[in-house]
PDB file of N, CA and C in Angstrom:
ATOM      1  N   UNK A   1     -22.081 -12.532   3.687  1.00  0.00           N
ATOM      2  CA  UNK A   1     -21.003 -11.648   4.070  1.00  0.00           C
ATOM      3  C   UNK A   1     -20.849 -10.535   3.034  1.00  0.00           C
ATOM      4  N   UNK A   2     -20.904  -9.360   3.537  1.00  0.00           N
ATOM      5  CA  UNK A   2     -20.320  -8.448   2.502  1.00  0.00           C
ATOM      6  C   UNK A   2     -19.228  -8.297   2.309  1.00  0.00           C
ATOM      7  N   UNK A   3     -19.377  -7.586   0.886  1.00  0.00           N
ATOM      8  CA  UNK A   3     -18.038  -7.767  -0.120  1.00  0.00           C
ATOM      9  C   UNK A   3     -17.204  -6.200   0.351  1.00  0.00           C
ATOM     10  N   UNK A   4     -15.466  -6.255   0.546  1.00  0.00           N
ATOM     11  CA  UNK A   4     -15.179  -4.917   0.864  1.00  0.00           C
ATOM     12  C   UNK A   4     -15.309  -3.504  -0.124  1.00  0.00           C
ATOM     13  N   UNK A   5     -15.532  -2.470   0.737  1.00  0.00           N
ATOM     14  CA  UNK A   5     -15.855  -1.271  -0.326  1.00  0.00           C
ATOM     15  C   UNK A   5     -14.882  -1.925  -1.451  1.00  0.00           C
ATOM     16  N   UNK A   6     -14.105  -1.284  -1.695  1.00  0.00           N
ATOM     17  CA  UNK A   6     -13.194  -1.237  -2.407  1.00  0.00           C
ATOM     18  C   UNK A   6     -13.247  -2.372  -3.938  1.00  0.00           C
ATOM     19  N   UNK A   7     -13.814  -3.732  -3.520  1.00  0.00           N
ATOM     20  CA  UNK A   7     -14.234  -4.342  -4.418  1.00  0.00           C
ATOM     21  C   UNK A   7     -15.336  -3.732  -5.402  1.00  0.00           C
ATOM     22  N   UNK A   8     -16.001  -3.181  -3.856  1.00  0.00           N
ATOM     23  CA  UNK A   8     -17.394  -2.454  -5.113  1.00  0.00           C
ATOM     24  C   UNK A   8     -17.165  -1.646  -5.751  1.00  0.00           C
ATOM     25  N   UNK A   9     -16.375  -0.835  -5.115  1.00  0.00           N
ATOM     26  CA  UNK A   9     -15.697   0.763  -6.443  1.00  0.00           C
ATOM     27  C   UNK A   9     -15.170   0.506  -7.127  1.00  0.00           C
ATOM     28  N   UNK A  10     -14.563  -0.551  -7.397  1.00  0.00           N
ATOM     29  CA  UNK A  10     -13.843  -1.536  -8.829  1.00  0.00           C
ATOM     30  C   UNK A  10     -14.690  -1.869  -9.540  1.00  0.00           C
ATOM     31  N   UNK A  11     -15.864  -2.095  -8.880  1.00  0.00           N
ATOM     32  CA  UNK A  11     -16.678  -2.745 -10.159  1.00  0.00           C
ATOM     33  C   UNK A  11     -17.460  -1.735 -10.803  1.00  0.00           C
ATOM     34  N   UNK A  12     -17.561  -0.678 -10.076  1.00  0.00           N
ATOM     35  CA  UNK A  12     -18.455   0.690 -10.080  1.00  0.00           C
ATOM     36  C   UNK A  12     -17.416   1.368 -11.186  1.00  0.00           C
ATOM     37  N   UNK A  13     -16.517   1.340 -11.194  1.00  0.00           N
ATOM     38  CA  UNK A  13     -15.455   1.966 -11.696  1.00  0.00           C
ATOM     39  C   UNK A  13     -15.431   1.230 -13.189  1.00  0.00           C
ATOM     40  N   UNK A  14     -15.688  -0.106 -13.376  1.00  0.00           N
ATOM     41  CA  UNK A  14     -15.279  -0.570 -14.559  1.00  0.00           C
ATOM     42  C   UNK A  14     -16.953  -0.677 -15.186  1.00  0.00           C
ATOM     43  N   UNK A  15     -17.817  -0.807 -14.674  1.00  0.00           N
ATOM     44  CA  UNK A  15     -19.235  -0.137 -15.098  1.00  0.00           C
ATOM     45  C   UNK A  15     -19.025   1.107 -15.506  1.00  0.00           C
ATOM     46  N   UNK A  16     -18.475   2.321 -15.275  1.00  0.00           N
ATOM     47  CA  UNK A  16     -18.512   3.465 -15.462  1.00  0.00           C
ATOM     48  C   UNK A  16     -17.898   3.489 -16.999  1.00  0.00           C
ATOM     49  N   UNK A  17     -16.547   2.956 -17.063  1.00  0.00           N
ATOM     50  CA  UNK A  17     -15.722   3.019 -17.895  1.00  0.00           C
ATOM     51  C   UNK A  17     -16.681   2.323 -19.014  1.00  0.00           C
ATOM     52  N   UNK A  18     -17.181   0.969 -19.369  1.00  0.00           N
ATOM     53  CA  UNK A  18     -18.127   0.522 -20.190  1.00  0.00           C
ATOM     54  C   UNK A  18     -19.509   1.393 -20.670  1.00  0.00           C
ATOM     55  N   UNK A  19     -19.995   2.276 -19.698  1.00  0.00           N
ATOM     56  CA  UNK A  19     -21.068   2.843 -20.013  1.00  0.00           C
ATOM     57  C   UNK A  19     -20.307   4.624 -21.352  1.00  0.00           C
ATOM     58  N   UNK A  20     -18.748   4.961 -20.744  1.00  0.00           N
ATOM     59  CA  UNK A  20     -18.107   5.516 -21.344  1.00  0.00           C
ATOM     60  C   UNK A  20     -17.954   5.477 -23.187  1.00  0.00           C
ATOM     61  N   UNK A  21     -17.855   3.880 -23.091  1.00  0.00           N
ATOM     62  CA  UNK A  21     -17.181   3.315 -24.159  1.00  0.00           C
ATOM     63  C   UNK A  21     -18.741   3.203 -24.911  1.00  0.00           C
ATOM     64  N   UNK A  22     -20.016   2.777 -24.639  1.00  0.00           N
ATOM     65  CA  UNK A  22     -21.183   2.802 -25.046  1.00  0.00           C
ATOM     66  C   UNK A  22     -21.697   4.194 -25.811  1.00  0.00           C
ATOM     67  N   UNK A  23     -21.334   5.543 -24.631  1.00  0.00           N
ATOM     68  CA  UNK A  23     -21.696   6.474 -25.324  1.00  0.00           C
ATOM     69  C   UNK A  23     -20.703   7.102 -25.945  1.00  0.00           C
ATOM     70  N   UNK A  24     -19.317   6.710 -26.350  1.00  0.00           N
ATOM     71  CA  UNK A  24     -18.833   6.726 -27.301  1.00  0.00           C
ATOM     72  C   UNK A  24     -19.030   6.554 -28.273  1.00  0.00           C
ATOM     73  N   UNK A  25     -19.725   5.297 -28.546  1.00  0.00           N
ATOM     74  CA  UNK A  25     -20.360   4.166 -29.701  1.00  0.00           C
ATOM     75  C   UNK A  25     -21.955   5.376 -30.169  1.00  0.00           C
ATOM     76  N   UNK A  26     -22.625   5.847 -28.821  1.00  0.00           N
ATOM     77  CA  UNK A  26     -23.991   6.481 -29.633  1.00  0.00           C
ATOM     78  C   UNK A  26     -23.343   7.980 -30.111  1.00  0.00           C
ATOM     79  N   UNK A  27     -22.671   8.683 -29.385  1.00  0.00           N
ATOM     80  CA  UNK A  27     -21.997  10.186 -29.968  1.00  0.00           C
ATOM     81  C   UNK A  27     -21.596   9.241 -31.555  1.00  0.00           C
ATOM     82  N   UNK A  28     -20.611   8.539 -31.837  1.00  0.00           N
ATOM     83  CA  UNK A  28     -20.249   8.306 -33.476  1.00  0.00           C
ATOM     84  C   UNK A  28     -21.342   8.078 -34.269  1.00  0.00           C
ATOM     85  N   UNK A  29     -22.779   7.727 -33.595  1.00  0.00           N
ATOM     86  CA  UNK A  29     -24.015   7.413 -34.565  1.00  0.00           C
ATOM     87  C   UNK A  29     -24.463   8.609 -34.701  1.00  0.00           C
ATOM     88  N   UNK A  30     -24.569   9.249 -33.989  1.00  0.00           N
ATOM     89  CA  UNK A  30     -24.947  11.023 -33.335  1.00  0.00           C
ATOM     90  C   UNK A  30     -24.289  11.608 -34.518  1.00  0.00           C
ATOM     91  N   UNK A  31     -23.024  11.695 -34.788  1.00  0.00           N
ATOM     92  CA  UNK A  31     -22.205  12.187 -35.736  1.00  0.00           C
ATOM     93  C   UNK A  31     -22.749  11.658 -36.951  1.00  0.00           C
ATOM     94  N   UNK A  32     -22.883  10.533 -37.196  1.00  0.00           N
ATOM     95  CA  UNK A  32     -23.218   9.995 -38.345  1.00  0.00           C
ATOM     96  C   UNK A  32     -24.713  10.405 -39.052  1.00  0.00           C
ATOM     97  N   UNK A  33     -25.746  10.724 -37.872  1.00  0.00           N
ATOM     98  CA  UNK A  33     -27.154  10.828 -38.571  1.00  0.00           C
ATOM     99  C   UNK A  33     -26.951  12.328 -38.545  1.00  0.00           C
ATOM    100  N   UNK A  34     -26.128  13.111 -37.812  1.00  0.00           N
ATOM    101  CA  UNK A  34     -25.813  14.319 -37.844  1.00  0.00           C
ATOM    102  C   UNK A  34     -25.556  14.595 -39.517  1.00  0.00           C
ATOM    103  N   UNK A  35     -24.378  13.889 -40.448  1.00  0.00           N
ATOM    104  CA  UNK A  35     -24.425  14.137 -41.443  1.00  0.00           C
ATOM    105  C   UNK A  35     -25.240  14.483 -42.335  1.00  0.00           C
ATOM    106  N   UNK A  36     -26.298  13.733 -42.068  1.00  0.00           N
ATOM    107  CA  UNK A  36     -27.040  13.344 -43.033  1.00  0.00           C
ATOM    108  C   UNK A  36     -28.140  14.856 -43.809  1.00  0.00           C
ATOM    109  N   UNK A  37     -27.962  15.824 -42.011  1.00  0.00           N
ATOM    110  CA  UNK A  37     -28.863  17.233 -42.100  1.00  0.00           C
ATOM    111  C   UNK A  37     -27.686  18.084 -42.902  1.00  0.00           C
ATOM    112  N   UNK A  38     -28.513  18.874 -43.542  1.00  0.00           N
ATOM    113  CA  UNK A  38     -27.731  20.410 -44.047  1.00  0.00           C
ATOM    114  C   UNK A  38     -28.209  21.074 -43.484  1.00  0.00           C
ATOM    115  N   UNK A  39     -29.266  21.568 -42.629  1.00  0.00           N
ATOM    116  CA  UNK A  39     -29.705  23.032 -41.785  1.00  0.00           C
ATOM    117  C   UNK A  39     -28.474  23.837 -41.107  1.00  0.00           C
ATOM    118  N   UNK A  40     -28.768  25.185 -41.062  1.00  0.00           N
ATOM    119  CA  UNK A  40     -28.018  25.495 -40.463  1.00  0.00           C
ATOM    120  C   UNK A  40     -28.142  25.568 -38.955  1.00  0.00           C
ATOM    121  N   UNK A  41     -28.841  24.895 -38.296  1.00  0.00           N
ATOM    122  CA  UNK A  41     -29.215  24.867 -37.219  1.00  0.00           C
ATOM    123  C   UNK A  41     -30.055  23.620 -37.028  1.00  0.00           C
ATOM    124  N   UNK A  42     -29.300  22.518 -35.870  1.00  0.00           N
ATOM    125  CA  UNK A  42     -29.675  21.353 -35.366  1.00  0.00           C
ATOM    126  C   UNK A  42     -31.316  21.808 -34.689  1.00  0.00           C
ATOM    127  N   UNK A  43     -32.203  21.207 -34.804  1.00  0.00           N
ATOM    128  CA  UNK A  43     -33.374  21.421 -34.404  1.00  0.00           C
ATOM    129  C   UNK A  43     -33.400  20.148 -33.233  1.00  0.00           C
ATOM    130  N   UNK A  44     -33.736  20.572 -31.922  1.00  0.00           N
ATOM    131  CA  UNK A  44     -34.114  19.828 -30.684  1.00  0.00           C
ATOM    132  C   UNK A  44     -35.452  19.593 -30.685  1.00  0.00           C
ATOM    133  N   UNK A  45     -36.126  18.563 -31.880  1.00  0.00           N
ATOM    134  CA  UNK A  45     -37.376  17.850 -31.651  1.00  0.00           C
ATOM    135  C   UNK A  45     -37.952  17.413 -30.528  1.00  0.00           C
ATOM    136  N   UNK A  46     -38.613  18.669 -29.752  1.00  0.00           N
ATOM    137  CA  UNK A  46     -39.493  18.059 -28.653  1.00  0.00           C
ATOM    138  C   UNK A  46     -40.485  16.501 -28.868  1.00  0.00           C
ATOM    139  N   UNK A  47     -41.161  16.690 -29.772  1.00  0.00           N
ATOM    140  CA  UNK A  47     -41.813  15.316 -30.065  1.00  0.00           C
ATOM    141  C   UNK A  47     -40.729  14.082 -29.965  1.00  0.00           C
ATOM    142  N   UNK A  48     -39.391  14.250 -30.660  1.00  0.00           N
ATOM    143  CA  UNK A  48     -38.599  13.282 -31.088  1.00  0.00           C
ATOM    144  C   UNK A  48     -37.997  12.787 -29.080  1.00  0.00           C
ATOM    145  N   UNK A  49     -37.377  13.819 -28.582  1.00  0.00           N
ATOM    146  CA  UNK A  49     -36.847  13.872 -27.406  1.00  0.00           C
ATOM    147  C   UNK A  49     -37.776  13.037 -25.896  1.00  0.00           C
ATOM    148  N   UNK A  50     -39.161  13.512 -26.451  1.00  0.00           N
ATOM    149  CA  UNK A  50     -40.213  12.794 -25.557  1.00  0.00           C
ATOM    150  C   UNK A  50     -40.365  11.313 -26.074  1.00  0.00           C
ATOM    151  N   UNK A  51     -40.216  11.412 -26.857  1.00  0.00           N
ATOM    152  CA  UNK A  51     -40.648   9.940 -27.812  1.00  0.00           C
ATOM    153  C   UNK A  51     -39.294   8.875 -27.007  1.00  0.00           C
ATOM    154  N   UNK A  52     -37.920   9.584 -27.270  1.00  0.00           N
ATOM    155  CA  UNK A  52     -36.809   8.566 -26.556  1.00  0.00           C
ATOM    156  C   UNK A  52     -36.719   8.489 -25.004  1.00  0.00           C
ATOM    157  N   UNK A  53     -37.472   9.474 -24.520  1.00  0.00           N
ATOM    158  CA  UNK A  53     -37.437   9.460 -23.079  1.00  0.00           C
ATOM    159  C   UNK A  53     -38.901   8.639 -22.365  1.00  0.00           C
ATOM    160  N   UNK A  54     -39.863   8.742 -22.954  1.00  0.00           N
ATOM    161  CA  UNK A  54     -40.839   7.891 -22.907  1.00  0.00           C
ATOM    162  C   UNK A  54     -40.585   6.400 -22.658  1.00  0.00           C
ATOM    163  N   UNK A  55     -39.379   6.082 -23.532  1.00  0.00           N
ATOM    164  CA  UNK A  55     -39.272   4.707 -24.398  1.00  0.00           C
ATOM    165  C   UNK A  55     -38.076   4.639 -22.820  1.00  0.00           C
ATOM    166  N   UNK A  56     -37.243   5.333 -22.423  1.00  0.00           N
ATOM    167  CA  UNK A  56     -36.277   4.801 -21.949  1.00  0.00           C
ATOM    168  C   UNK A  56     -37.307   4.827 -20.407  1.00  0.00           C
ATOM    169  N   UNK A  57     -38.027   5.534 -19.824  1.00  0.00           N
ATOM    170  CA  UNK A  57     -38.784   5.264 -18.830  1.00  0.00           C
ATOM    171  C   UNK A  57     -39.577   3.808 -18.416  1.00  0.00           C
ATOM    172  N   UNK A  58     -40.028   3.371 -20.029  1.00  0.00           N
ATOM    173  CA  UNK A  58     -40.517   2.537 -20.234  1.00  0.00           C
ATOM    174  C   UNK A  58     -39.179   1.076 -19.897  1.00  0.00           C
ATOM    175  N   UNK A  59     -38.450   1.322 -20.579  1.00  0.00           N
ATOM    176  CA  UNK A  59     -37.241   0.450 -20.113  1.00  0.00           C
ATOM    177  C   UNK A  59     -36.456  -0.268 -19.114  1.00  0.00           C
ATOM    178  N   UNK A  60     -36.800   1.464 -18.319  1.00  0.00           N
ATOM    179  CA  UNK A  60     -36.215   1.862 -16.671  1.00  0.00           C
ATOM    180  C   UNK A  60     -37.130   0.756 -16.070  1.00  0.00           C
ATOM    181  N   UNK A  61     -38.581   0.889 -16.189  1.00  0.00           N
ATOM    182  CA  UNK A  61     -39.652   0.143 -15.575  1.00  0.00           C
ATOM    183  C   UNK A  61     -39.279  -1.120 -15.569  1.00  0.00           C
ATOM    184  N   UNK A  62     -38.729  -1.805 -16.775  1.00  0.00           N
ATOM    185  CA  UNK A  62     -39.056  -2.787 -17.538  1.00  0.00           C
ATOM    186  C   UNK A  62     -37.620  -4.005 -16.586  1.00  0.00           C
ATOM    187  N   UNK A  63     -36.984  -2.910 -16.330  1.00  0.00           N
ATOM    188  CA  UNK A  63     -35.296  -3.799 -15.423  1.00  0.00           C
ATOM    189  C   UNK A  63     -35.370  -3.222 -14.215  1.00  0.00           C
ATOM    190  N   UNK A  64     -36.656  -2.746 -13.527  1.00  0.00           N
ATOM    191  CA  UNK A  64     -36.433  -2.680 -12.559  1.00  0.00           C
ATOM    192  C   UNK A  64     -35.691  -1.399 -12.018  1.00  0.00           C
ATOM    193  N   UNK A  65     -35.168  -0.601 -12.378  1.00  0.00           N
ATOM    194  CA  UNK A  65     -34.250   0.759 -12.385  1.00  0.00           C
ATOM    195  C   UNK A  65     -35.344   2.138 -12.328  1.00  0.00           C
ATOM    196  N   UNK A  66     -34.978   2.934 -11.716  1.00  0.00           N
ATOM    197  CA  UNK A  66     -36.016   3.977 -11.145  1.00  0.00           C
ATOM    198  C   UNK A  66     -35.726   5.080 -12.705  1.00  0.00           C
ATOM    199  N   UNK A  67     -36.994   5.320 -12.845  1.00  0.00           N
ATOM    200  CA  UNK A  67     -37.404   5.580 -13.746  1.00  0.00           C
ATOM    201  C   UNK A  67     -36.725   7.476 -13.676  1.00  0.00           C
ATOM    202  N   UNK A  68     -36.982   7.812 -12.709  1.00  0.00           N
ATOM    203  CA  UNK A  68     -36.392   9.277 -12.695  1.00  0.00           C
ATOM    204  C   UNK A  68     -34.814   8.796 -12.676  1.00  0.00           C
ATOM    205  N   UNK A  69     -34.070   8.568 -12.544  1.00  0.00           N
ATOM    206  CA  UNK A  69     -32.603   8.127 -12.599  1.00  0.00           C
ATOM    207  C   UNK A  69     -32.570   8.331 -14.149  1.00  0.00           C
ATOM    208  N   UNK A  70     -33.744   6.881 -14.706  1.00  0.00           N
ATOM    209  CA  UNK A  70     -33.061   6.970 -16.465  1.00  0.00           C
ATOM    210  C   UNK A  70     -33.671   8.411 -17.104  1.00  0.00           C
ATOM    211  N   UNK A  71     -34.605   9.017 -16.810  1.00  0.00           N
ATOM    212  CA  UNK A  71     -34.767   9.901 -17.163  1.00  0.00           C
ATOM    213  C   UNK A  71     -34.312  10.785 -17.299  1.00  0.00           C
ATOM    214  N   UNK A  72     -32.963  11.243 -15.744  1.00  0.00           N
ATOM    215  CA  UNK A  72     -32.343  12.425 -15.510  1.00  0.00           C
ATOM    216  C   UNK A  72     -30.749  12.633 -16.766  1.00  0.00           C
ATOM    217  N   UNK A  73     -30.574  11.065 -16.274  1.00  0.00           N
ATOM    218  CA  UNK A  73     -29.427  10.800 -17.048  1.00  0.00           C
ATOM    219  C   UNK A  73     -29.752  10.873 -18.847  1.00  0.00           C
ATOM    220  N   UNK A  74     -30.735  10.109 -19.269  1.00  0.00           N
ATOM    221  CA  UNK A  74     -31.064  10.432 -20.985  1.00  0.00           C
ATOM    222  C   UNK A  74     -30.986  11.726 -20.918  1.00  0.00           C
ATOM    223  N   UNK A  75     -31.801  12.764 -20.330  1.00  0.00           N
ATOM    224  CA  UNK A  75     -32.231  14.174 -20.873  1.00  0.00           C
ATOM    225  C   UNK A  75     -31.090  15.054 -20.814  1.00  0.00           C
ATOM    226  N   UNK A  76     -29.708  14.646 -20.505  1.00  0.00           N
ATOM    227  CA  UNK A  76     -28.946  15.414 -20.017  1.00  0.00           C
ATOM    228  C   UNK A  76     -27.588  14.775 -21.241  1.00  0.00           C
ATOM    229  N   UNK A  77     -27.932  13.421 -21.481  1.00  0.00           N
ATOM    230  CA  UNK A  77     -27.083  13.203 -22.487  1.00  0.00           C
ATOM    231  C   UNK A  77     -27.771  13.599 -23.624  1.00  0.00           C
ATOM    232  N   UNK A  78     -29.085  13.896 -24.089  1.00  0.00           N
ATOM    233  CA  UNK A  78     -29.291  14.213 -25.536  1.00  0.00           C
ATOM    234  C   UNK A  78     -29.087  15.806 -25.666  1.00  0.00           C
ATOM    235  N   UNK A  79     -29.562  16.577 -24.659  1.00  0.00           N
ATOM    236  CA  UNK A  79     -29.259  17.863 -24.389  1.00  0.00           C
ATOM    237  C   UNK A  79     -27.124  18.469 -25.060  1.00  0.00           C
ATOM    238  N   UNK A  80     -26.560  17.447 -24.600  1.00  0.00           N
ATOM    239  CA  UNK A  80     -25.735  17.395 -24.462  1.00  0.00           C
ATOM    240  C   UNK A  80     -24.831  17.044 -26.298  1.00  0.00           C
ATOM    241  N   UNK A  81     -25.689  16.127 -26.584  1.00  0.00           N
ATOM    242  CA  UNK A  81     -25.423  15.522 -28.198  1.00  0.00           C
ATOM    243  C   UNK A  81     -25.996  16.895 -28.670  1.00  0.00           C
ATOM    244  N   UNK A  82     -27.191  16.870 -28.577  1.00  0.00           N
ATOM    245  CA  UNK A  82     -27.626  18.124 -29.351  1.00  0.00           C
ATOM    246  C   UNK A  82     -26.831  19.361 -29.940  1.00  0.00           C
ATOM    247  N   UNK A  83     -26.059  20.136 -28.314  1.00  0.00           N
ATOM    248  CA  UNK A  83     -24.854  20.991 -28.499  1.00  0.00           C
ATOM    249  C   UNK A  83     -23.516  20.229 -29.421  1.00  0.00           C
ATOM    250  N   UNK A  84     -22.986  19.159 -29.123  1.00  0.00           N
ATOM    251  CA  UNK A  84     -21.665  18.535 -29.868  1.00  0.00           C
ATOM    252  C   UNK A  84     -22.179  18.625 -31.492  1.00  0.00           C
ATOM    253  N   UNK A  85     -23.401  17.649 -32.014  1.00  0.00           N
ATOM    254  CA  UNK A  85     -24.132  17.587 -33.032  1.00  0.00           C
ATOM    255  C   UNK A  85     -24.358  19.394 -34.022  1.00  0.00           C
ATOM    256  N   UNK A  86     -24.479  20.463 -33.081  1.00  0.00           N
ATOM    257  CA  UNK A  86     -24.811  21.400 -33.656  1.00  0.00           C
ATOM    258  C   UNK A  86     -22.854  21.782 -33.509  1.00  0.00           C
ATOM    259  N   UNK A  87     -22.222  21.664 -32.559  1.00  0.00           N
ATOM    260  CA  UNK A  87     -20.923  22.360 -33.081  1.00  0.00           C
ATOM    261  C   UNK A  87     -20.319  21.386 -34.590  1.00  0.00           C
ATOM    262  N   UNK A  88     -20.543  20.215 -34.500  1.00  0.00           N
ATOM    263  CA  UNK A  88     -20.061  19.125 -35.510  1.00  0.00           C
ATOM    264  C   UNK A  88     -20.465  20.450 -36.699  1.00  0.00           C
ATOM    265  N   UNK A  89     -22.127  20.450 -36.806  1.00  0.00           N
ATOM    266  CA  UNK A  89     -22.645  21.283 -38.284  1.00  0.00           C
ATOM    267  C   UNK A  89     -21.587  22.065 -38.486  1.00  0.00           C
ATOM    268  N   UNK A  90     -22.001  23.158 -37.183  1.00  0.00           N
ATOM    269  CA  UNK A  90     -20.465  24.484 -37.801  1.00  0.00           C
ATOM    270  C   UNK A  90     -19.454  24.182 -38.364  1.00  0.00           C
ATOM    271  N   UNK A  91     -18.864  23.179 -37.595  1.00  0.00           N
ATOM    272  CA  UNK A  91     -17.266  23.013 -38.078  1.00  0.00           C
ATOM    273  C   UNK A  91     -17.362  22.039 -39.307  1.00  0.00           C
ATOM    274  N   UNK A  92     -18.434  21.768 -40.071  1.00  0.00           N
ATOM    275  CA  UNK A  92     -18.444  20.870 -41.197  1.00  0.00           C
ATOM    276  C   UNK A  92     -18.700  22.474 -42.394  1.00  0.00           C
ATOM    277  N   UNK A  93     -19.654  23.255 -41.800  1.00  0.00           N
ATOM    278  CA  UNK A  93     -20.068  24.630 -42.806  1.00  0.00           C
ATOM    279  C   UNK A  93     -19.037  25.398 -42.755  1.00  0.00           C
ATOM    280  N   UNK A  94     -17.989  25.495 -41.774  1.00  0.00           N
ATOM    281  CA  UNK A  94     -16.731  26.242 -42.279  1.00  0.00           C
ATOM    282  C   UNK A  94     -15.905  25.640 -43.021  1.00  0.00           C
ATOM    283  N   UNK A  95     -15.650  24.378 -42.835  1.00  0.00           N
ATOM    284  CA  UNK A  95     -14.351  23.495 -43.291  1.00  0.00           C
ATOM    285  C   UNK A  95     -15.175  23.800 -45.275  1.00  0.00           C
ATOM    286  N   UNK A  96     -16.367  23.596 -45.527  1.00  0.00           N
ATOM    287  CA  UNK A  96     -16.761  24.161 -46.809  1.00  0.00           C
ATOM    288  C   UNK A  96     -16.343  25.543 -47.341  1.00  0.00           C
ATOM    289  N   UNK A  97     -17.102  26.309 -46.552  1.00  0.00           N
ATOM    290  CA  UNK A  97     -16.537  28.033 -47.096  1.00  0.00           C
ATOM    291  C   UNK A  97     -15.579  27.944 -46.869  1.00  0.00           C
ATOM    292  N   UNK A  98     -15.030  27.306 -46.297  1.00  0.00           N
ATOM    293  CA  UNK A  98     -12.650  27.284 -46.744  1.00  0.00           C
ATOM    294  C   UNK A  98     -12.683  26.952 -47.704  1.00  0.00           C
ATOM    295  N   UNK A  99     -13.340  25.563 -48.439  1.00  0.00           N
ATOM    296  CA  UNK A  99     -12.766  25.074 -49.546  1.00  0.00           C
ATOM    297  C   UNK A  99     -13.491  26.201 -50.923  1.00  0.00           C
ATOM    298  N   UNK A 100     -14.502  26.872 -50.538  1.00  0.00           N
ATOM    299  CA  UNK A 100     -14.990  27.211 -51.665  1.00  0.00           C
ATOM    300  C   UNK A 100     -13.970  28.608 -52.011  1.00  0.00           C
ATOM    301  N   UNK A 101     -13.661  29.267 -50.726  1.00  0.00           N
ATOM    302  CA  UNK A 101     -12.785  30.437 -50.874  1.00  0.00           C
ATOM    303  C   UNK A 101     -11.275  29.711 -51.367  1.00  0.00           C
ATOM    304  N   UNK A 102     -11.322  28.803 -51.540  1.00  0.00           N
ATOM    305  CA  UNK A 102      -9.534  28.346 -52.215  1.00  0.00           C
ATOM    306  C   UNK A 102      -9.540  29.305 -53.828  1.00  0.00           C
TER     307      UNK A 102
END
């Protein structure tokens, strides 16, 4: 017997919210290895970017999950870190030239 919509969009809904709370958890690592650069400009490592999308295709395969799905979704969240990661730099290189102009 199937289960009513409504059950399923609850569960769809609280999947959503967990996958939320996950890339919450990778943006604060994002931030964190973000520190670690001084450039003035975040560099989008094609090698590096293929290398995690490779790996998550490989994954996709690996549970059964269509491989263009994990693909569409990774390339669009690192794309995405990339921009936050490069505004993080700025607003870490101004919050400096404030302190140095005190």
């Amino acid at each position: 017997m199937k289960r009513p919509i409504e059950a399923v969009r609850r569960e769809i809904d609280t999947l959503d919210r967990e996958m939320l709370r996950l890339l919450r958890k990778r943006y604060a690592l994002v931030l964190e290895a973000g520190s670690f650069k001084s450039d003035t400009v975040i560099e989008n490592s094609p090698e590096r970017q293929q290398h995690l999308i490779d790996g998550v295709r490989r994954h996709a395969l690996e549970l059964g999950f269509p491989p263009l799905v994990a693909e569409g979704t990774f390339t669009g969240m690192l794309g995405s870190f990339v921009i936050l990661e490069q505004q993080e730099l700025e607003r870490r290189q101004a919050l400096e030239v404030a302190e140095k102009g005190r």
